[in-house]
N, C-alpha and C. Protein backbone atom coordinates (compact mmCIF):
# COMPACT_ATOMS: atom_id res chain seq x y z
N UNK A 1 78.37 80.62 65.95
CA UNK A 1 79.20 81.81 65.93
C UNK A 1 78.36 83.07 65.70
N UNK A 2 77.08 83.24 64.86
CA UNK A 2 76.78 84.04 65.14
C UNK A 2 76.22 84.47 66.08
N UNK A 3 75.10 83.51 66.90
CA UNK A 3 74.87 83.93 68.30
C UNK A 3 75.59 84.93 69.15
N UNK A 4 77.46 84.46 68.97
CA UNK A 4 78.42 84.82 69.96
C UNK A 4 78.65 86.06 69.26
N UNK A 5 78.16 86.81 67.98
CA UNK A 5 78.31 87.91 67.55
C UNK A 5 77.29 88.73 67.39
N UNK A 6 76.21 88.24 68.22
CA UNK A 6 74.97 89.16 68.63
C UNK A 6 75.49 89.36 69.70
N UNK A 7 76.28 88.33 70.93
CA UNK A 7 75.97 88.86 72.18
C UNK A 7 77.55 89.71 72.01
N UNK A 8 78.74 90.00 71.38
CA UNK A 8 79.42 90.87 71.50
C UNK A 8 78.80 92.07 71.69
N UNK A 9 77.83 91.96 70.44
CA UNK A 9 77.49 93.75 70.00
C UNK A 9 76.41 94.26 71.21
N UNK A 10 76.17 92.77 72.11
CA UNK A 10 75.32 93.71 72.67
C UNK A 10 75.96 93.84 74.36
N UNK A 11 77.22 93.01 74.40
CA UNK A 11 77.69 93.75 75.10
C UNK A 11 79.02 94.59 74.96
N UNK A 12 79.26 95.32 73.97
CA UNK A 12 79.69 96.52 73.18
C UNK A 12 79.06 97.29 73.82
N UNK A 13 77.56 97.47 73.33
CA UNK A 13 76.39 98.26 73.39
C UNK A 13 76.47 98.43 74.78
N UNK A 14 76.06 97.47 75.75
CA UNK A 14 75.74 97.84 77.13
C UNK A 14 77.14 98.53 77.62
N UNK A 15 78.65 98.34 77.48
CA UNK A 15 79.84 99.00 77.73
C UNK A 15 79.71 100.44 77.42
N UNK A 16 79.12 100.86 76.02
CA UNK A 16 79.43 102.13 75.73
C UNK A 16 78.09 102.42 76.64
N UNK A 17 76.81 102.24 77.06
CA UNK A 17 75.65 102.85 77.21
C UNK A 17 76.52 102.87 78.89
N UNK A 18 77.06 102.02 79.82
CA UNK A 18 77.12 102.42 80.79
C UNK A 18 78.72 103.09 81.25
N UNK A 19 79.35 103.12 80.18
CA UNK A 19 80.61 104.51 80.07
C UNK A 19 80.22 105.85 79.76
N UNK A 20 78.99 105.94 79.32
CA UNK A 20 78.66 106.96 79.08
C UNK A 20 77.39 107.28 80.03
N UNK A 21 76.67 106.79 80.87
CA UNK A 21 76.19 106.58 81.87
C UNK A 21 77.17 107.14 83.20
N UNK A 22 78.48 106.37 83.50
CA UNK A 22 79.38 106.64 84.25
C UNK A 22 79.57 108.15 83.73
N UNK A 23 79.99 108.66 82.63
CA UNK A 23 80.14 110.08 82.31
C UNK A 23 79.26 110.93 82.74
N UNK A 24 78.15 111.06 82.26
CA UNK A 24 77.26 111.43 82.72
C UNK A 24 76.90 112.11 84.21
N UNK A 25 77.32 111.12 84.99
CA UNK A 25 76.99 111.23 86.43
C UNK A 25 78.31 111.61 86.85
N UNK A 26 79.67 111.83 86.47
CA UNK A 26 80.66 111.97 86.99
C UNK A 26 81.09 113.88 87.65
N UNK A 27 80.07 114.25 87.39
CA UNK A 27 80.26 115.25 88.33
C UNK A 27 79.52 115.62 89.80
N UNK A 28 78.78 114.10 89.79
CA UNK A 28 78.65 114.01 91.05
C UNK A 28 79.27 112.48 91.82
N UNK A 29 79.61 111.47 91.09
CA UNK A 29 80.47 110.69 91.65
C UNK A 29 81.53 110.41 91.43
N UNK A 30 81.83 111.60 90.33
CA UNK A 30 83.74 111.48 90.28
C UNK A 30 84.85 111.44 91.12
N UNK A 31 84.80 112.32 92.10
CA UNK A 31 85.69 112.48 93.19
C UNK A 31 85.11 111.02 93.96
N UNK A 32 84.42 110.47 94.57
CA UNK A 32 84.03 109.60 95.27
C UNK A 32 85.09 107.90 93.96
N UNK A 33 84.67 108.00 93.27
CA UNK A 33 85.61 107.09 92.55
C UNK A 33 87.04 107.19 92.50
N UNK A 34 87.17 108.55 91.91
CA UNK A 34 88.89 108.77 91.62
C UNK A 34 89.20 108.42 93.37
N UNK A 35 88.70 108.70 94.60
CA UNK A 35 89.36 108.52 95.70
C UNK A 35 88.96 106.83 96.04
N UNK A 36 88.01 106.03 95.47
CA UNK A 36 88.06 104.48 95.52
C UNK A 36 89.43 104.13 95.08
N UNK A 37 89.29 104.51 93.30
CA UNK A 37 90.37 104.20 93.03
C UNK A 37 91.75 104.29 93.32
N UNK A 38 91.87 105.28 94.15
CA UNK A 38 93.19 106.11 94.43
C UNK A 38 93.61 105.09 95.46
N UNK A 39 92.45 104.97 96.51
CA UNK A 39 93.30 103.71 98.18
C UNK A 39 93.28 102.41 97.10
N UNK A 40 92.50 101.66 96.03
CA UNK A 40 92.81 100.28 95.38
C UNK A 40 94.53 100.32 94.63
N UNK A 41 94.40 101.30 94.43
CA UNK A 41 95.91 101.40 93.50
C UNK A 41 97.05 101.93 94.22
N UNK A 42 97.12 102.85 95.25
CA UNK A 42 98.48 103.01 96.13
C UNK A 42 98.72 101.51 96.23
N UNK A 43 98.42 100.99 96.78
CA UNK A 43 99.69 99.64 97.58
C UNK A 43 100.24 98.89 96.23
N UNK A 44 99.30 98.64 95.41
CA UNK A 44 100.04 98.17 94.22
C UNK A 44 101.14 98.74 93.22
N UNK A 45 100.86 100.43 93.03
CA UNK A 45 101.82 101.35 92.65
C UNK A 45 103.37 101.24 93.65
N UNK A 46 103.04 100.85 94.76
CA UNK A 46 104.30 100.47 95.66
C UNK A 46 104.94 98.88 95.40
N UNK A 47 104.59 98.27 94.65
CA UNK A 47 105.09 96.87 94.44
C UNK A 47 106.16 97.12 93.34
N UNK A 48 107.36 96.29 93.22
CA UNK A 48 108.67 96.55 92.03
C UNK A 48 107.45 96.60 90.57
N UNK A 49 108.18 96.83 89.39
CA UNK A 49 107.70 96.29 88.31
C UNK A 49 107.32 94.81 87.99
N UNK A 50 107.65 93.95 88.22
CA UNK A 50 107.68 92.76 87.77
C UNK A 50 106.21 92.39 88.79
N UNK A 51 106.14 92.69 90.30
CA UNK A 51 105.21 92.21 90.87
C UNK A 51 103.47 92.74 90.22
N UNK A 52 103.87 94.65 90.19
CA UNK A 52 102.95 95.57 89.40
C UNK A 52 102.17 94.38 88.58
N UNK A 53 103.26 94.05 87.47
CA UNK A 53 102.83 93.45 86.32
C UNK A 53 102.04 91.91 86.50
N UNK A 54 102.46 91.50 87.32
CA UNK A 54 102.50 89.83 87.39
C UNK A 54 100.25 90.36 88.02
N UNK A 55 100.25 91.29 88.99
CA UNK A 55 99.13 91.64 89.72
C UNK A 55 97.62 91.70 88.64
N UNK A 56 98.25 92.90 87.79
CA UNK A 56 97.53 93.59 86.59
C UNK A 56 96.82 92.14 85.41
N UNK A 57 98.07 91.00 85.50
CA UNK A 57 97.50 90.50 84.55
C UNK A 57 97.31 89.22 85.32
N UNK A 58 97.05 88.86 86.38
CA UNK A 58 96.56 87.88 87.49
C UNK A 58 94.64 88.51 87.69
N UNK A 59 94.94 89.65 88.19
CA UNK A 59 93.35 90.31 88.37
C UNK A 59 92.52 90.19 87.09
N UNK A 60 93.25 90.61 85.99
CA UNK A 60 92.42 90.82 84.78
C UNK A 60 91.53 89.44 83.98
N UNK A 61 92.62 88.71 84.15
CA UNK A 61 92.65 87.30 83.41
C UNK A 61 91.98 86.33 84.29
N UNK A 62 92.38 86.73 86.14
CA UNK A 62 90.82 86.04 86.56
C UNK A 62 89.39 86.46 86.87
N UNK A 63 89.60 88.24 86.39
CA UNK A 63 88.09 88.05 86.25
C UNK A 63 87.41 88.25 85.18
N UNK A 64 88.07 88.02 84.24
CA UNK A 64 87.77 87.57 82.65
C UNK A 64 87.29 86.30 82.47
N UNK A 65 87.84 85.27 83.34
CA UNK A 65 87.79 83.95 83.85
C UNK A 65 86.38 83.75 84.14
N UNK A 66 86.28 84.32 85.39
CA UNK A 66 85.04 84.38 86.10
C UNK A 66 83.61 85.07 85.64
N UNK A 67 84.21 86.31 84.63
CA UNK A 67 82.73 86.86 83.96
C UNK A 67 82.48 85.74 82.88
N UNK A 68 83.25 85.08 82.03
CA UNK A 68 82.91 84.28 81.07
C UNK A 68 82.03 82.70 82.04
N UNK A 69 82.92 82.61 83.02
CA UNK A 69 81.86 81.08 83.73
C UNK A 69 80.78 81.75 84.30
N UNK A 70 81.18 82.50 85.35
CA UNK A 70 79.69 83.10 85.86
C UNK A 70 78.55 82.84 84.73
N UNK A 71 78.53 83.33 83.58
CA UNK A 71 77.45 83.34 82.75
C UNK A 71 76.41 81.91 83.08
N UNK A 72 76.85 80.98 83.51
CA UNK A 72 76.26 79.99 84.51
C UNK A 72 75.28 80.24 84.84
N UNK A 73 75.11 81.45 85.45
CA UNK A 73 74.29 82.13 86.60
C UNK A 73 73.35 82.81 85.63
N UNK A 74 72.95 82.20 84.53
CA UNK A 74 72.16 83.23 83.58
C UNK A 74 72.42 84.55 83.07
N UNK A 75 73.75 84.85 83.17
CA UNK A 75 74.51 86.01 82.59
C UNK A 75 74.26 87.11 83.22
N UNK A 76 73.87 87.11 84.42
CA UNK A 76 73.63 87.93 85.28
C UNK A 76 74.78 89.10 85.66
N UNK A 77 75.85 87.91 86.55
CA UNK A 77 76.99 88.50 86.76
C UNK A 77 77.60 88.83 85.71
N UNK A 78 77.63 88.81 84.42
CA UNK A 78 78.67 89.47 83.10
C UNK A 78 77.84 90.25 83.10
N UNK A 79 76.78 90.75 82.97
CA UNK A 79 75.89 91.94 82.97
C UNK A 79 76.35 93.04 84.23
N UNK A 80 76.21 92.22 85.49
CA UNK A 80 76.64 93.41 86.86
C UNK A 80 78.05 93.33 86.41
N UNK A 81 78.83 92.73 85.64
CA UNK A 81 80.48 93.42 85.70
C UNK A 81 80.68 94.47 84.59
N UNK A 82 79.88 94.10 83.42
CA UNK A 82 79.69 95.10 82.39
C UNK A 82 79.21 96.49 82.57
N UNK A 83 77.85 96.47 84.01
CA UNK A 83 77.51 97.77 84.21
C UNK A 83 78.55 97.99 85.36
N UNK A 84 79.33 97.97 86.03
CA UNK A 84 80.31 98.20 86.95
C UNK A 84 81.00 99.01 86.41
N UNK A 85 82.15 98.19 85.53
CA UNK A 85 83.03 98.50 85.21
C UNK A 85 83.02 99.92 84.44
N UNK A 86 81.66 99.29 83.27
CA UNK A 86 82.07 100.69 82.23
C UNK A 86 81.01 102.23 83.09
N UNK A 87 80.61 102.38 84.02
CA UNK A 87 80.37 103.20 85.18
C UNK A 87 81.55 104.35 85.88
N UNK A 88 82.29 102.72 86.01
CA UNK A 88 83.45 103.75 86.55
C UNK A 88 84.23 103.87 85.58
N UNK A 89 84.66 103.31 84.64
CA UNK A 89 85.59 104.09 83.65
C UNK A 89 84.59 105.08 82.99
N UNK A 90 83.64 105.52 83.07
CA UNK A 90 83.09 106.81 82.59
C UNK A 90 83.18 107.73 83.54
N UNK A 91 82.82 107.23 84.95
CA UNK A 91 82.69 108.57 85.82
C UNK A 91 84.45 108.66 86.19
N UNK A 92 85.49 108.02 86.05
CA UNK A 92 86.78 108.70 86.27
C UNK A 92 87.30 109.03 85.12
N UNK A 93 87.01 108.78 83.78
CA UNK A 93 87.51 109.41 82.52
C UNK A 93 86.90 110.91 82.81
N UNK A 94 85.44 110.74 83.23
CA UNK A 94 84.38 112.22 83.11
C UNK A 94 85.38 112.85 84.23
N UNK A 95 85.70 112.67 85.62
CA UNK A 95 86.31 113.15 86.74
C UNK A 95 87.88 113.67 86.13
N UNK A 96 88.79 112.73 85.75
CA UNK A 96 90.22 113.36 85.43
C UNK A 96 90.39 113.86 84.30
N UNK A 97 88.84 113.72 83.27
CA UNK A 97 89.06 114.54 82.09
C UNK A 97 88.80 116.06 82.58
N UNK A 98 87.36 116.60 83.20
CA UNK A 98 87.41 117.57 83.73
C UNK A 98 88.48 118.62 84.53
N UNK A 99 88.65 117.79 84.97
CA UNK A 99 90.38 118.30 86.12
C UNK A 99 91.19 118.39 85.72
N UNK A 100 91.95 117.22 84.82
CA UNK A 100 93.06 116.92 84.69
C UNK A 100 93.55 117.06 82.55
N UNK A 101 91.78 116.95 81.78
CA UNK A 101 92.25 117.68 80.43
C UNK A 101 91.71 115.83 79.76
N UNK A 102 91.41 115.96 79.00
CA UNK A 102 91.14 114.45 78.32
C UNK A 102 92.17 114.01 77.67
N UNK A 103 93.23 115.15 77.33
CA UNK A 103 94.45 114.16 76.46
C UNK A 103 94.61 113.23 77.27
N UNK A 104 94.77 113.82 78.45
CA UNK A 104 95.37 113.04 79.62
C UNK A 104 94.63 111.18 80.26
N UNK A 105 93.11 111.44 80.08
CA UNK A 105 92.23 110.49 80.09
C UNK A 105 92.82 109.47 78.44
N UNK A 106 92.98 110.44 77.74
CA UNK A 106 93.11 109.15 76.33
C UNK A 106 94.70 108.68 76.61
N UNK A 107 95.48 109.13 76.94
CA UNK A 107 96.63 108.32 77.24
C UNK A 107 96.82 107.63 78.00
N UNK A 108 96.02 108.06 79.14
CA UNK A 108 95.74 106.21 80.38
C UNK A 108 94.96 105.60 79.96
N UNK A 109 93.94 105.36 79.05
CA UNK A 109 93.29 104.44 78.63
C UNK A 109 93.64 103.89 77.57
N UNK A 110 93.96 104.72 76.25
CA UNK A 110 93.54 104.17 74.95
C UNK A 110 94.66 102.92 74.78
N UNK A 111 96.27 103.41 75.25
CA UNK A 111 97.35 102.43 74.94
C UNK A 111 96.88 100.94 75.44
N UNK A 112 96.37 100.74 76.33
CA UNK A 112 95.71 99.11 76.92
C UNK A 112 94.63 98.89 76.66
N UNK A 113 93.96 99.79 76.51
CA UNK A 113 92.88 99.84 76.46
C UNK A 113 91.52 99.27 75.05
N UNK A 114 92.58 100.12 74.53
CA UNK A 114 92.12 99.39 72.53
C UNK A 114 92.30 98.02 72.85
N UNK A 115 92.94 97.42 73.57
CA UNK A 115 93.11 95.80 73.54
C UNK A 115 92.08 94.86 74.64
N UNK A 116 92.44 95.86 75.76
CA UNK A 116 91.84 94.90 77.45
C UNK A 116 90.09 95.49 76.96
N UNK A 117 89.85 96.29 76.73
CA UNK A 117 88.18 96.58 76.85
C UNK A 117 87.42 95.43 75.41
N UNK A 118 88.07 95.51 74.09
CA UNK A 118 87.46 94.11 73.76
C UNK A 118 88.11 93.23 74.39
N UNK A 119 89.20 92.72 74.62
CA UNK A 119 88.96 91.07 75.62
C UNK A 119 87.81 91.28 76.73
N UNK A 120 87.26 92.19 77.53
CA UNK A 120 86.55 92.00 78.27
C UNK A 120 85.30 92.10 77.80
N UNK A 121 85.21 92.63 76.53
CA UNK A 121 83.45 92.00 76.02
C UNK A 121 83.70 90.81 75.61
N UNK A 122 84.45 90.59 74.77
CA UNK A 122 84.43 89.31 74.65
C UNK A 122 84.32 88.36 75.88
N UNK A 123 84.68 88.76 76.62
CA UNK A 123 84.43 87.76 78.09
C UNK A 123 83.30 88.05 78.28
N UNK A 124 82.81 88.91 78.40
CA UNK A 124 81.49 89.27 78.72
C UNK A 124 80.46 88.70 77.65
N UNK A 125 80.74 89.10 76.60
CA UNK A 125 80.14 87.98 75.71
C UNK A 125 79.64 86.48 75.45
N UNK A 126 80.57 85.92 76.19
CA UNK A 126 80.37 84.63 76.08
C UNK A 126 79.61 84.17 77.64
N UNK A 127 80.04 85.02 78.73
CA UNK A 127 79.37 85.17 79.61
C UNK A 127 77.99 84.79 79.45
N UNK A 128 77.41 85.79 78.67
CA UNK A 128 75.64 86.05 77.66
C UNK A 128 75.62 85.10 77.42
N UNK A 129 76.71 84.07 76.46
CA UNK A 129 76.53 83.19 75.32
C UNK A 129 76.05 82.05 76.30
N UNK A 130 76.79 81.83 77.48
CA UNK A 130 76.54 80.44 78.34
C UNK A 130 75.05 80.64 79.21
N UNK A 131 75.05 82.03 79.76
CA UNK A 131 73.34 82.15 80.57
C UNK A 131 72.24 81.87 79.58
N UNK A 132 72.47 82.43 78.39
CA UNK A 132 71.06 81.83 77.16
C UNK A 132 71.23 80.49 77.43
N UNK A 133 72.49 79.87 77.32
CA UNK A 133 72.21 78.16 76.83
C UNK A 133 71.62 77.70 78.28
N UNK A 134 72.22 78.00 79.49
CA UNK A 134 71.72 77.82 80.91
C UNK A 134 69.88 78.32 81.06
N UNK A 135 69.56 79.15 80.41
CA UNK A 135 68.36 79.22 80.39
C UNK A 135 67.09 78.36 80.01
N UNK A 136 67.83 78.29 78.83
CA UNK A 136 66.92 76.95 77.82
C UNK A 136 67.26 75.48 78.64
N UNK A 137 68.64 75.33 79.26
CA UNK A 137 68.62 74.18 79.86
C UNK A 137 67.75 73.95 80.81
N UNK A 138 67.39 74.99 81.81
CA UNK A 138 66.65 75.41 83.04
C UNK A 138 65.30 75.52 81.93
N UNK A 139 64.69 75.57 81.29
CA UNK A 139 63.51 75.64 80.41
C UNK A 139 63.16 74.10 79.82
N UNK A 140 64.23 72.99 80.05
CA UNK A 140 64.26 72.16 79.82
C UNK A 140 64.02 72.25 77.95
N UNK A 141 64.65 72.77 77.61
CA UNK A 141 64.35 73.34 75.69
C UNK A 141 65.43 72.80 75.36
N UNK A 142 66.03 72.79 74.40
CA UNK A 142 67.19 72.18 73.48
C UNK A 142 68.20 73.60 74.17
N UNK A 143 69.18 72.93 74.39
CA UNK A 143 70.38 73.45 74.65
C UNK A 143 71.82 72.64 74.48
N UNK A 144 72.58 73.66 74.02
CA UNK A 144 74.21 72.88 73.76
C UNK A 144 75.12 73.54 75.16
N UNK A 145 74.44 73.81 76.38
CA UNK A 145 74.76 74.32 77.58
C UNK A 145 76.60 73.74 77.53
N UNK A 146 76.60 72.37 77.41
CA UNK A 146 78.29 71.73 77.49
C UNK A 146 78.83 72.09 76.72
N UNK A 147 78.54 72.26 75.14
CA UNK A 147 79.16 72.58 74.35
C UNK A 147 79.83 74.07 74.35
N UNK A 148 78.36 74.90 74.76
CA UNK A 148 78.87 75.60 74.50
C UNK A 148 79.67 76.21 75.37
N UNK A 149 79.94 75.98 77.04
CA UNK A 149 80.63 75.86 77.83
C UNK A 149 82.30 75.66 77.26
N UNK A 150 82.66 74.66 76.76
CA UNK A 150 83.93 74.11 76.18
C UNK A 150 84.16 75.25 74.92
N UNK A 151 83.52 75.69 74.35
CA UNK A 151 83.82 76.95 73.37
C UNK A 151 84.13 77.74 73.70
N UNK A 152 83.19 78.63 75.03
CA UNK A 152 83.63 79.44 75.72
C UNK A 152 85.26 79.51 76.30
N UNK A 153 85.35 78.11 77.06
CA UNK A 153 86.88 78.36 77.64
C UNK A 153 87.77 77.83 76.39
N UNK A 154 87.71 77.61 75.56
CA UNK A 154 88.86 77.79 74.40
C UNK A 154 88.58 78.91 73.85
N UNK A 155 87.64 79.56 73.52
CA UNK A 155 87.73 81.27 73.44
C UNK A 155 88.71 82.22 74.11
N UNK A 156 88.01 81.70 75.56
CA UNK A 156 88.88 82.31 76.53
C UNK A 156 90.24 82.29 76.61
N UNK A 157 90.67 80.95 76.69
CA UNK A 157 91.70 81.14 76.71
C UNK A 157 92.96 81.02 75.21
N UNK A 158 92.24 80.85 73.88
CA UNK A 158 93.18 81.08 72.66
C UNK A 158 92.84 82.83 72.44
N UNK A 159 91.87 83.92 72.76
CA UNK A 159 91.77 84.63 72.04
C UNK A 159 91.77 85.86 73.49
N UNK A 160 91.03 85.82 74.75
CA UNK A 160 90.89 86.87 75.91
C UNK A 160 92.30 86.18 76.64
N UNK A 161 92.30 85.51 76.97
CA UNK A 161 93.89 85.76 77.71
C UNK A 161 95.28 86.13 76.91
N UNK A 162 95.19 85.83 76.00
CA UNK A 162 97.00 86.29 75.44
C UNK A 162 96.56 88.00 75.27
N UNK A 163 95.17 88.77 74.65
CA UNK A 163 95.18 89.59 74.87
C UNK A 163 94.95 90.38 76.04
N UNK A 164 94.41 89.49 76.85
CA UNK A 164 94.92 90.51 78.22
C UNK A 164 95.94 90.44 79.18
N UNK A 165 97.01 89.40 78.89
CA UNK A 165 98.54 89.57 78.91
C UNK A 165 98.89 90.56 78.13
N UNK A 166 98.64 90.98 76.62
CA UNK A 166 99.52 92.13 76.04
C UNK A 166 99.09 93.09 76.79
N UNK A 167 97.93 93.27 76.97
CA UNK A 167 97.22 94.71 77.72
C UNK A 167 97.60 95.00 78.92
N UNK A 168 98.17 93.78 79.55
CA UNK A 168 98.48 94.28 81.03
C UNK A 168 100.09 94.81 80.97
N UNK A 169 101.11 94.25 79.95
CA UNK A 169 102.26 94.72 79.77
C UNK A 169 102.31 95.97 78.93
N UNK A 170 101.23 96.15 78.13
CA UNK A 170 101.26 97.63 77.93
C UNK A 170 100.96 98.83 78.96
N UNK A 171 99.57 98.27 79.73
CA UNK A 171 99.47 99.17 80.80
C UNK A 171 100.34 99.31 81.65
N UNK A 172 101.21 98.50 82.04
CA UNK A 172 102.47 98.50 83.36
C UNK A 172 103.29 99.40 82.34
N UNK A 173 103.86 99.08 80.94
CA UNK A 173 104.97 99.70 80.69
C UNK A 173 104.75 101.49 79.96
N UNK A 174 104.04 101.12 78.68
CA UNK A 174 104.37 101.80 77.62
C UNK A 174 102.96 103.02 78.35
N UNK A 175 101.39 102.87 79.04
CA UNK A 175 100.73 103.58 79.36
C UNK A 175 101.28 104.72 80.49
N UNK A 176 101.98 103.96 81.84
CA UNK A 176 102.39 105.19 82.33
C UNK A 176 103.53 105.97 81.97
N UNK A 177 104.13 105.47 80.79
CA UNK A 177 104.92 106.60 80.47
C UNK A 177 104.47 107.39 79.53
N UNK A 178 103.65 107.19 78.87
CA UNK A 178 102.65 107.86 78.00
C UNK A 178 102.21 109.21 78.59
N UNK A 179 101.25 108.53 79.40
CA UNK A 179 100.67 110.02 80.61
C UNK A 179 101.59 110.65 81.40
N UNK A 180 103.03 110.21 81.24
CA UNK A 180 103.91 111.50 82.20
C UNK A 180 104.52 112.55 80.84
N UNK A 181 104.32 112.13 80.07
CA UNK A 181 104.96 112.44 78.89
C UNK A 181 103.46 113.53 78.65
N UNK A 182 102.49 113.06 78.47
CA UNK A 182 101.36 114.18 78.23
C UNK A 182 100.85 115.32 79.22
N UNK A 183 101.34 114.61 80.47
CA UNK A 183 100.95 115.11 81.45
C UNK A 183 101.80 116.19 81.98
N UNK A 184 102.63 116.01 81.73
CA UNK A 184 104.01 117.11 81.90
C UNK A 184 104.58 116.53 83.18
């Protein structure tokens, strides 16, 4: 367990270094994101509520799924989803905070967000946790590669999926009414 609480903090660490990275650069790839994001999210903004929702926490939970096994791959891929992700949530927080006012950025994020961004280190975490043990296995060194495999997905799924079910029913419900409410 502590291993798995070195590799949180250090992918904490790499989240905030590349959200603030994404910030950084968001006045030159902000608009180029906010308009990625804008064609990924119309067709889904057009689905009832129930589908919205069922989408949000289908996407989230399988690639929470997939950054925690990937780690397989020597934690490579939880690393490229860690610098992805927190990229663009810096350069479109940096983009619609500029434009649009940061209250406005903390009310689309923070309500889901306090919840879905640790489940996804934690996914990302354990991600780390399985490429170390895959390393040493590939090093032919002492490794608990199975074990710690089977920890991982009971992690995953007693502690990152029920919270990124709450996170996705907060973001469908209680977040966009938040930001129409701040937003005027």
């Amino acid at each position: 367990m502590a291993m798995l609480k070195t590799d949180i903090a250090v992918s904490a660490g790499l989240l905030i270094f590349f959200v603030s990275v994404g910030f950084y650069v968001s006045p030159i790839t902000g608009a180029d994101t906010v308009n990625a994001m804008r064609q990924w999210v119309e067709p889904v903004v057009e689905m009832g509520p129930w589908s919205i929702l069922t989408f949000v926490i289908v996407n989230n939970v399988v690639k929470a799924l997939v950054i925690t096994v990937s780690g397989l791959m020597l934690g490579l891929p939880s690393l490229l989803f860690i610098a992805i992700n927190g990229v663009t949530v810096g350069s479109l927080a940096g983009a619609v905070g500029a434009k649009a006012g940061y209250v406005i950025v903390a009310a689309g994020l923070l309500p889901h967000g306090i919840i879905e961004l640790p489940a996804l280190v934690l996914a990302t975490a354990l991600g780390f946790s399985l490429g170390k043990e895959a390393v040493f296995w590939m090093l032919r060194r002492e490794s608990h590669l199975k074990a710690q495999f089977r920890n991982s997905l009971s992690i995953y799924l007693k502690v990152v999926l029920p919270l990124l079910v709450i996170a996705a029913i907060i973001e469908v419900t209680i977040t966009p009414w938040l930001t129409r409410m701040v937003g005027g």
